[in-house]
PDB file of N, CA and C in Angstrom:
ATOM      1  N   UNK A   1      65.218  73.670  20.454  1.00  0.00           N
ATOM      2  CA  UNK A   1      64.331  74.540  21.165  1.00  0.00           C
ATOM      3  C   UNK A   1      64.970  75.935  21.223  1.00  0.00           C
ATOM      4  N   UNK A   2      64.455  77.016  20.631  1.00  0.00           N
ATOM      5  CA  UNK A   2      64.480  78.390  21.007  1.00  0.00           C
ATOM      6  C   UNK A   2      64.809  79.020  22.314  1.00  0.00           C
ATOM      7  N   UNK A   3      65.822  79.452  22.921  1.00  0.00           N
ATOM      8  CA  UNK A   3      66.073  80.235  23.876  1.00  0.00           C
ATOM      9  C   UNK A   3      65.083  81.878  23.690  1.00  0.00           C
ATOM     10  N   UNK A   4      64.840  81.257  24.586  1.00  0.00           N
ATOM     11  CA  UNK A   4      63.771  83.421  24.971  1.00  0.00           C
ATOM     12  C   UNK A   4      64.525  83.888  26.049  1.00  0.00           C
ATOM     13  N   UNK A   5      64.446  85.569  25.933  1.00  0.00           N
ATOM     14  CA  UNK A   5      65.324  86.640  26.164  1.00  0.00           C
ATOM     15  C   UNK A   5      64.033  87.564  26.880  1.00  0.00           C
ATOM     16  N   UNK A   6      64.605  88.012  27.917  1.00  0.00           N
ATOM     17  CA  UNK A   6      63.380  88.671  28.567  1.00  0.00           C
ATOM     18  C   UNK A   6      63.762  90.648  27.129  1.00  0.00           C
ATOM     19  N   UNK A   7      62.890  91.421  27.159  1.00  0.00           N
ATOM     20  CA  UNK A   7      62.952  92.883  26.450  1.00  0.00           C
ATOM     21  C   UNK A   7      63.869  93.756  27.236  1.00  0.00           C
ATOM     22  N   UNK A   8      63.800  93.413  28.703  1.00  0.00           N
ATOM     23  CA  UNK A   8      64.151  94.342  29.471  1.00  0.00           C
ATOM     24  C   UNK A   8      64.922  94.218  30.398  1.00  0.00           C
ATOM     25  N   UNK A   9      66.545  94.226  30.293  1.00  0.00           N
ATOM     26  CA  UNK A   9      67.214  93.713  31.195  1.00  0.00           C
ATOM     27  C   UNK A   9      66.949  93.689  32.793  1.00  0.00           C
ATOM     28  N   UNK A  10      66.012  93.478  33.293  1.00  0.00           N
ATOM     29  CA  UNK A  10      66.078  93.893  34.942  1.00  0.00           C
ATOM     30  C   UNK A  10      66.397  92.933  35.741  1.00  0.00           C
ATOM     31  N   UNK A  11      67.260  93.602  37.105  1.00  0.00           N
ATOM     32  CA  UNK A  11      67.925  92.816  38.062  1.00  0.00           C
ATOM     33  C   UNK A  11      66.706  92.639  39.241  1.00  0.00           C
ATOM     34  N   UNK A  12      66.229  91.339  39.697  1.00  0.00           N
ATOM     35  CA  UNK A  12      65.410  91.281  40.714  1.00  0.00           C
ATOM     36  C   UNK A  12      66.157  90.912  42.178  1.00  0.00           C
ATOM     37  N   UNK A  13      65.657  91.591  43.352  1.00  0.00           N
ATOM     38  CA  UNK A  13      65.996  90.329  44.575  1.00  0.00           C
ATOM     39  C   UNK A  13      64.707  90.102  45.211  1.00  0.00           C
ATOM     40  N   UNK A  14      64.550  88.610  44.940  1.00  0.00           N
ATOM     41  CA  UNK A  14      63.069  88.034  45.175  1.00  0.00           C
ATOM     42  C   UNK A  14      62.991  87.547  46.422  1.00  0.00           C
ATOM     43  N   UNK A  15      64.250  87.134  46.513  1.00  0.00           N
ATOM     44  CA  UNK A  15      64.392  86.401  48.021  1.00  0.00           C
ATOM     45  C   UNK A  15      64.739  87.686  49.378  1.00  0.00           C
ATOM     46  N   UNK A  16      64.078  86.978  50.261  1.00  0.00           N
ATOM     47  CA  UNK A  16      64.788  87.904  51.653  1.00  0.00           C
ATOM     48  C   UNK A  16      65.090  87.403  52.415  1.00  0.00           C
ATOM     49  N   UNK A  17      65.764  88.044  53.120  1.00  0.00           N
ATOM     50  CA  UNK A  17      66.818  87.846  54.480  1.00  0.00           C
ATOM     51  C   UNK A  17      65.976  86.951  55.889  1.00  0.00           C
ATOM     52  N   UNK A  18      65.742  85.593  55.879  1.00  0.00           N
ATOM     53  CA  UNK A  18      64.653  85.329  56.813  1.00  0.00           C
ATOM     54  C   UNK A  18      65.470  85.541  58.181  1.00  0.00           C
ATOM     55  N   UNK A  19      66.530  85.866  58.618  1.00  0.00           N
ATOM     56  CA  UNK A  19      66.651  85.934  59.885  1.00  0.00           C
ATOM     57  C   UNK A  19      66.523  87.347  60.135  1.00  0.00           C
ATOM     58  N   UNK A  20      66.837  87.681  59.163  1.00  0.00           N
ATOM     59  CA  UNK A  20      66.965  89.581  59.280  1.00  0.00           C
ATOM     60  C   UNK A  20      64.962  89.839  59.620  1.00  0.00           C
ATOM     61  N   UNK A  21      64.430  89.222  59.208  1.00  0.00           N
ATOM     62  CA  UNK A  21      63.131  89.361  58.990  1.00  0.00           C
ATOM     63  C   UNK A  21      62.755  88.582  60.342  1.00  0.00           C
ATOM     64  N   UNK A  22      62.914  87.480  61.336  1.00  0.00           N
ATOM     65  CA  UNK A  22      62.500  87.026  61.946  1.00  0.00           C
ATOM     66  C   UNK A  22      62.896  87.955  63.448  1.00  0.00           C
ATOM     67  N   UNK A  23      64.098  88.269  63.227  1.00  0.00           N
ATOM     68  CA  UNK A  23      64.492  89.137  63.769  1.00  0.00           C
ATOM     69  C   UNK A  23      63.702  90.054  64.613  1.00  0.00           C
ATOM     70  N   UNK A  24      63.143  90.912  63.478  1.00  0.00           N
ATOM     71  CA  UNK A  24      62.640  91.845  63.421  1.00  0.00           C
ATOM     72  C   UNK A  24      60.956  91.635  63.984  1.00  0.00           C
ATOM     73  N   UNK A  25      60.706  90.741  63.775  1.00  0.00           N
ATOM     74  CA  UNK A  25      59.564  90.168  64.302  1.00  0.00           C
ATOM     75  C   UNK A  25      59.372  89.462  65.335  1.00  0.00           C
ATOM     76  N   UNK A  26      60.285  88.918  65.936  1.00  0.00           N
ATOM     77  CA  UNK A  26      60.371  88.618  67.331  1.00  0.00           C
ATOM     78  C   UNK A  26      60.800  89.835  68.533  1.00  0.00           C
ATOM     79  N   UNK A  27      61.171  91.225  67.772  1.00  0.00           N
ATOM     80  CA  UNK A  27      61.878  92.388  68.655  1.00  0.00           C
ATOM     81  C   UNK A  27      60.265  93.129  68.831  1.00  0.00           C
ATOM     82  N   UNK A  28      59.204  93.290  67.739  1.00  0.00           N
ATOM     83  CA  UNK A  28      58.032  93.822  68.018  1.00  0.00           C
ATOM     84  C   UNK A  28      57.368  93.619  69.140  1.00  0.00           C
ATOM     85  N   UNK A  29      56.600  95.091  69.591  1.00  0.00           N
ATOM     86  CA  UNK A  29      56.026  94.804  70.831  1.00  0.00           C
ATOM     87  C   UNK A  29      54.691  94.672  70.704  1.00  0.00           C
ATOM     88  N   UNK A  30      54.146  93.477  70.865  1.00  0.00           N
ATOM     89  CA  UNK A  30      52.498  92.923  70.471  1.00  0.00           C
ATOM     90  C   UNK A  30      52.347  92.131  71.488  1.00  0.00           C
ATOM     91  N   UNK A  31      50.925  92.097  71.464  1.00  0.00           N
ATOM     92  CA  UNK A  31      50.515  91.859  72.984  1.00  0.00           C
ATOM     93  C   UNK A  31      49.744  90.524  72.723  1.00  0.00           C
ATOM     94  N   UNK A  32      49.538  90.049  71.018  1.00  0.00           N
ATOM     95  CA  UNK A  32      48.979  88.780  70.935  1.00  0.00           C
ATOM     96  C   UNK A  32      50.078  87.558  70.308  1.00  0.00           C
ATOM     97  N   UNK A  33      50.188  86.763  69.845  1.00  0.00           N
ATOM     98  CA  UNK A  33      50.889  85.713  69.548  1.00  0.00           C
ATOM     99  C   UNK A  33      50.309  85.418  68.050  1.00  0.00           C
ATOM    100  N   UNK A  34      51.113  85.305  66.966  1.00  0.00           N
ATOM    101  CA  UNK A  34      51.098  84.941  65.675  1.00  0.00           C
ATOM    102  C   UNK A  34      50.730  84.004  65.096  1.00  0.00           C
ATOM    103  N   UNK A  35      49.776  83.337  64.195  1.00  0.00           N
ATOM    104  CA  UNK A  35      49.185  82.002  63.975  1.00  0.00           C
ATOM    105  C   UNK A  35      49.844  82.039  62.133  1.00  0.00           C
ATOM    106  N   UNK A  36      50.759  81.328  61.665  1.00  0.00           N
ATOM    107  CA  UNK A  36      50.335  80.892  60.846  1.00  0.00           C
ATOM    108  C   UNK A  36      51.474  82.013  59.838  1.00  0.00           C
ATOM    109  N   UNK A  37      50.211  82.462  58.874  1.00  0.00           N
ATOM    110  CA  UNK A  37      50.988  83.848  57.900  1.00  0.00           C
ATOM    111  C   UNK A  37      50.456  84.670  58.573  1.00  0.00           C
ATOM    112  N   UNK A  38      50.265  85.060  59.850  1.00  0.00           N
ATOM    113  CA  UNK A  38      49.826  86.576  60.270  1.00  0.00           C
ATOM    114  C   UNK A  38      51.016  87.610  60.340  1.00  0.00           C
ATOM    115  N   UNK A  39      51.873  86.813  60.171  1.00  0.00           N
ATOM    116  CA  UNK A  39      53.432  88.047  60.345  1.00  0.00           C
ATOM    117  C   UNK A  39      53.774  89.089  58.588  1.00  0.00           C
ATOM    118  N   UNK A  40      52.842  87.889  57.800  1.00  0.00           N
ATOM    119  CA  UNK A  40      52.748  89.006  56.471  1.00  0.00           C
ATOM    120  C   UNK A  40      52.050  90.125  56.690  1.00  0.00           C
ATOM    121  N   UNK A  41      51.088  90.405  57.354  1.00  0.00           N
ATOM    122  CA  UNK A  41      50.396  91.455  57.443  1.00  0.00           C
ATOM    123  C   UNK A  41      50.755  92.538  58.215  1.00  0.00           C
ATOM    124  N   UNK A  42      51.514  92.097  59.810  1.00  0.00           N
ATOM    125  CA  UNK A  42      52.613  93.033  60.229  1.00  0.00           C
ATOM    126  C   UNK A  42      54.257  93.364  59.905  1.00  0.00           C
ATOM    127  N   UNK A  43      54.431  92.695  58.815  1.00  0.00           N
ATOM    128  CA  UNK A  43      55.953  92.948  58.395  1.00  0.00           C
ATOM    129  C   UNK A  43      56.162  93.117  57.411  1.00  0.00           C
ATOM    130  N   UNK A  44      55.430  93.876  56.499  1.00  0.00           N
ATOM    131  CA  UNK A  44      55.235  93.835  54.841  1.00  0.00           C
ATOM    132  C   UNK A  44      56.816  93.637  54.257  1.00  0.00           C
ATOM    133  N   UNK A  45      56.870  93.387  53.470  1.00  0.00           N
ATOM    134  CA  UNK A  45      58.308  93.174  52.455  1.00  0.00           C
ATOM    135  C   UNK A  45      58.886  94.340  51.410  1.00  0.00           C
ATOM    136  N   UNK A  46      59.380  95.445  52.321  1.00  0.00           N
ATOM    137  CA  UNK A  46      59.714  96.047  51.442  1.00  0.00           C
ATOM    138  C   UNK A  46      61.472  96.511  51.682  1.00  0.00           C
ATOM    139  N   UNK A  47      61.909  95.131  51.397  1.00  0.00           N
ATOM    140  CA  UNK A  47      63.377  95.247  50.950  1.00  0.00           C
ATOM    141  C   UNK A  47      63.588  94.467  50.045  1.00  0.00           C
ATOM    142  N   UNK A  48      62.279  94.025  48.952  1.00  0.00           N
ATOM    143  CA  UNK A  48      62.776  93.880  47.600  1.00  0.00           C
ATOM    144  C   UNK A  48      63.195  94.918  46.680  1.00  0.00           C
ATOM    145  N   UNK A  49      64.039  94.940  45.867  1.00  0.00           N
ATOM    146  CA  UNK A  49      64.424  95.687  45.066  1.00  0.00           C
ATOM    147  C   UNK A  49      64.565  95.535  43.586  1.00  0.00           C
ATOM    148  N   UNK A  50      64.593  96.120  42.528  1.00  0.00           N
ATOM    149  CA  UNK A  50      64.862  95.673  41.622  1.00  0.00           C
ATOM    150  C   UNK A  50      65.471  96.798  40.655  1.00  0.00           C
ATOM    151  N   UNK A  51      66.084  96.933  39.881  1.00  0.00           N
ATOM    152  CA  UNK A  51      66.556  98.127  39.129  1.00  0.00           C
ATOM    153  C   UNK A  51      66.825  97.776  37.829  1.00  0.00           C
ATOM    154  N   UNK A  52      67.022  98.449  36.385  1.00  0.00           N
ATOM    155  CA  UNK A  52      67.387  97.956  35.398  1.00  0.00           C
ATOM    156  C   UNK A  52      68.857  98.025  35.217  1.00  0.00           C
ATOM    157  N   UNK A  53      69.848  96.628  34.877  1.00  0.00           N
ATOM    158  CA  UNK A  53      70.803  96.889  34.689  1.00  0.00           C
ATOM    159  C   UNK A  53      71.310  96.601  33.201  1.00  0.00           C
ATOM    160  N   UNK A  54      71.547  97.392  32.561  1.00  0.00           N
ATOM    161  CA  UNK A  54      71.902  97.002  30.610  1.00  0.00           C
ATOM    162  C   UNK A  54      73.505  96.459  30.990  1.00  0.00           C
ATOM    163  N   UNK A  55      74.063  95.713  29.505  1.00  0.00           N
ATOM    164  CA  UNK A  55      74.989  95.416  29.133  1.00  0.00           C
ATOM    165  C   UNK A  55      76.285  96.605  29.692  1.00  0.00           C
ATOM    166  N   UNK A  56      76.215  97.187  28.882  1.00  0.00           N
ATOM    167  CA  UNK A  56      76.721  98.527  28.773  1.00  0.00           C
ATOM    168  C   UNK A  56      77.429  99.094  30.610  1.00  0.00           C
ATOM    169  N   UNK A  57      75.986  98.772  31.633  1.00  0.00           N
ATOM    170  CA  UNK A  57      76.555  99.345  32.778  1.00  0.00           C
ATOM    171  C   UNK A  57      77.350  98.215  33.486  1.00  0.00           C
ATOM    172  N   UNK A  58      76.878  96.954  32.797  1.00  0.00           N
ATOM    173  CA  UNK A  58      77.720  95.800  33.868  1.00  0.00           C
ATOM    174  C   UNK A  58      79.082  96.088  33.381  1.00  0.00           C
ATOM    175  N   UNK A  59      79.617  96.109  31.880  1.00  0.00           N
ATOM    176  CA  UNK A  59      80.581  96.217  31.610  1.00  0.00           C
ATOM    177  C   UNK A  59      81.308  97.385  31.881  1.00  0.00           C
ATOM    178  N   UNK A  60      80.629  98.865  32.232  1.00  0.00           N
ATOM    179  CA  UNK A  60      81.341  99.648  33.549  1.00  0.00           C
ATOM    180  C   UNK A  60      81.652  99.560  34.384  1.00  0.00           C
ATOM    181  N   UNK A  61      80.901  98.523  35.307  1.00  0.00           N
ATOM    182  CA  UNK A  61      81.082  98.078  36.789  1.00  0.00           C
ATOM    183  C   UNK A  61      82.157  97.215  36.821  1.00  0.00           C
ATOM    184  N   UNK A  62      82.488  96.180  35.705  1.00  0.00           N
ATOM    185  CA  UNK A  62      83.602  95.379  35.619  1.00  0.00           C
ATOM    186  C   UNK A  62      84.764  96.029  35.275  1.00  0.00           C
ATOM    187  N   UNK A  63      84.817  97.281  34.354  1.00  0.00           N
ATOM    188  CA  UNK A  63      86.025  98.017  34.133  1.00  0.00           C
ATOM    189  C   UNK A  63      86.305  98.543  35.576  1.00  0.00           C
ATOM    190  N   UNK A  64      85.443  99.235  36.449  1.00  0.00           N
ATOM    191  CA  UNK A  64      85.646 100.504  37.757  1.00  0.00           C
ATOM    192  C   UNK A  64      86.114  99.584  38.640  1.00  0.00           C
ATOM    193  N   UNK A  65      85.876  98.618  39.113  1.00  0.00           N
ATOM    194  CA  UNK A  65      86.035  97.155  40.027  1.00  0.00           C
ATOM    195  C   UNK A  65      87.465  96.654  40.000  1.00  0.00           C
ATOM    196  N   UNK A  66      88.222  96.786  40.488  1.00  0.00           N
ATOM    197  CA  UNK A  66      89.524  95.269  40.696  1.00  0.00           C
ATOM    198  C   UNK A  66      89.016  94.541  41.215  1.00  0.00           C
ATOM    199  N   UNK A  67      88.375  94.329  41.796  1.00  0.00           N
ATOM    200  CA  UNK A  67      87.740  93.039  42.537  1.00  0.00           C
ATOM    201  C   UNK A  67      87.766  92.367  41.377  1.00  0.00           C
ATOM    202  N   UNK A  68      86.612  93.042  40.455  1.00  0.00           N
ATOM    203  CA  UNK A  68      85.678  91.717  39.730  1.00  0.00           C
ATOM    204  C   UNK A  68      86.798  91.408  38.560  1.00  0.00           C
ATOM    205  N   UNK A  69      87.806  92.664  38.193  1.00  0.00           N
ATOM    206  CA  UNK A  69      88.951  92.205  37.359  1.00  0.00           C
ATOM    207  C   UNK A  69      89.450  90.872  37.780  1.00  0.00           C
ATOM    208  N   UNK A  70      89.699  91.097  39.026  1.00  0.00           N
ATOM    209  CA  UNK A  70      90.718  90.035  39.465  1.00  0.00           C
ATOM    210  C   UNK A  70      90.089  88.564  39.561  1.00  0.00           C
ATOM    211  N   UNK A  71      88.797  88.496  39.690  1.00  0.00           N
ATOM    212  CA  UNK A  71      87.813  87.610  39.741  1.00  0.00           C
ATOM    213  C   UNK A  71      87.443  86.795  38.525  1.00  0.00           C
ATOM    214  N   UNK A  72      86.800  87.556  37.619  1.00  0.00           N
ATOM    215  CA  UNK A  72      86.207  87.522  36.593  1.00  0.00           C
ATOM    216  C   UNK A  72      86.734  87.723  35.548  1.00  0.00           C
ATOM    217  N   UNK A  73      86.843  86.944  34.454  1.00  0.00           N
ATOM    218  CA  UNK A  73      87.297  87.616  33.110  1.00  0.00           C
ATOM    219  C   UNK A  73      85.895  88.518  32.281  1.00  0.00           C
ATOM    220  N   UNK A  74      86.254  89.243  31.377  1.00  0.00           N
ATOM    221  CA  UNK A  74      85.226  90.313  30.769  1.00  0.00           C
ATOM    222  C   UNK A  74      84.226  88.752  30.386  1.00  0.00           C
ATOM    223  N   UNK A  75      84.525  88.003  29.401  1.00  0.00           N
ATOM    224  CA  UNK A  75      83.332  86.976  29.033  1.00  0.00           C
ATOM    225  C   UNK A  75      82.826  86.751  29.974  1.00  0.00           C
ATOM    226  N   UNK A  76      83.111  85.937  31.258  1.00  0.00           N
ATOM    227  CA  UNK A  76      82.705  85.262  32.192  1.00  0.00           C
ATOM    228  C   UNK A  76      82.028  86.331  33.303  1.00  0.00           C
ATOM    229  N   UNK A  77      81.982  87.439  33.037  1.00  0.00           N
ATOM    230  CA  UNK A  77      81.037  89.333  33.596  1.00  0.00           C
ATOM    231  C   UNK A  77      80.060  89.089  33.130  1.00  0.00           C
ATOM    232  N   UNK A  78      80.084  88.630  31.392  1.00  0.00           N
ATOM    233  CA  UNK A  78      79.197  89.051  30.590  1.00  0.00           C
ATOM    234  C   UNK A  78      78.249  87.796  30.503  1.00  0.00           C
ATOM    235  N   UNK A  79      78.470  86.613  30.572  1.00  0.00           N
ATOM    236  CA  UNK A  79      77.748  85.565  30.715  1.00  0.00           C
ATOM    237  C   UNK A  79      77.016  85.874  32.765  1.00  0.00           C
ATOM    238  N   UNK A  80      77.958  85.974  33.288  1.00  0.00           N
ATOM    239  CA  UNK A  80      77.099  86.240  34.570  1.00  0.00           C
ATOM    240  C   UNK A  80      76.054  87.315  34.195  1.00  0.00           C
ATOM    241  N   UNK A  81      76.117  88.394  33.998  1.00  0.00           N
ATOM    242  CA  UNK A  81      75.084  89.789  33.118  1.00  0.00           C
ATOM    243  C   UNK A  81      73.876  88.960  32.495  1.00  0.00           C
ATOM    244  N   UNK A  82      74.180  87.865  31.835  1.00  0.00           N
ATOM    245  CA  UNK A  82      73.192  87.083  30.719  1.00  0.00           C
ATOM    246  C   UNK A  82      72.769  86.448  31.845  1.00  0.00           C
ATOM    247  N   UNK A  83      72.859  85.574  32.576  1.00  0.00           N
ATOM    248  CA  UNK A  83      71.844  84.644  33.257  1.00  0.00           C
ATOM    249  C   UNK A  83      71.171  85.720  33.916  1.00  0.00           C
ATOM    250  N   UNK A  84      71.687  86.786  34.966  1.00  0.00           N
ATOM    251  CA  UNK A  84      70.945  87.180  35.529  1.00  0.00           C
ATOM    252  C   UNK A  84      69.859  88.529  34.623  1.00  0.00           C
ATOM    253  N   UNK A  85      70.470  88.968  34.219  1.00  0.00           N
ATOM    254  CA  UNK A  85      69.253  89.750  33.701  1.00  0.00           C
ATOM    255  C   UNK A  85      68.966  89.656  32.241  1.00  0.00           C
ATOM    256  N   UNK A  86      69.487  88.743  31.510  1.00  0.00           N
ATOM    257  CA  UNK A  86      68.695  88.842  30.058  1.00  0.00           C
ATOM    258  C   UNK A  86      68.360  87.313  29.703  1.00  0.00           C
ATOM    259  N   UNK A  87      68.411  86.553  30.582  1.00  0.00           N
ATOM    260  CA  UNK A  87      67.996  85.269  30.442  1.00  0.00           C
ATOM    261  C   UNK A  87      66.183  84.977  30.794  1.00  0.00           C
ATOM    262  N   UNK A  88      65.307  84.583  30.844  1.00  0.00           N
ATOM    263  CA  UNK A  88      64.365  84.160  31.523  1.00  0.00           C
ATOM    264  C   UNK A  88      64.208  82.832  31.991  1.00  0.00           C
TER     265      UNK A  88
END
């Protein structure tokens, strides 16, 4: 079976922070009580993010970094780089 490659390297965060978010929704001052998904409509989601990250910049970020030196070897950067943004 053929491995597919997305065109466009991009980094997503799909998931969010549910306490950071519940949080925030239990501190609101509303005068009715929430049924259900009504908290999508007062708490829209906008701390997804996404940006394009190429080959090229991960392997900057791994040179500028001791952390990820000390962490990571360059292959094992570059295979993390591949699942997350050029894998589908």
């Amino acid at each position: 079976m053929a491995k597919s490659y997305k065109k466009y390297p991009i980094l997503k965060q799909e998931k969010v922070n549910k306490k950071h978010w519940n949080r925030g929704i239990r501190n609101l001052k509303i005068d009715y009580s929430l049924r259900g998904s009504q908290y999508k409509k007062i708490f829209p989601n906008y701390n997804t993010w996404q940006y394009r990250w190429t080959l090229e910049d991960a392997i900057e970020t791994w040179n500028d970094s001791e952390y990820y030196q000390g962490t990571y070897t360059l292959e094992s950067w570059i295979e993390y780089w591949k699942r997350l943004c050029y894998r589908k």
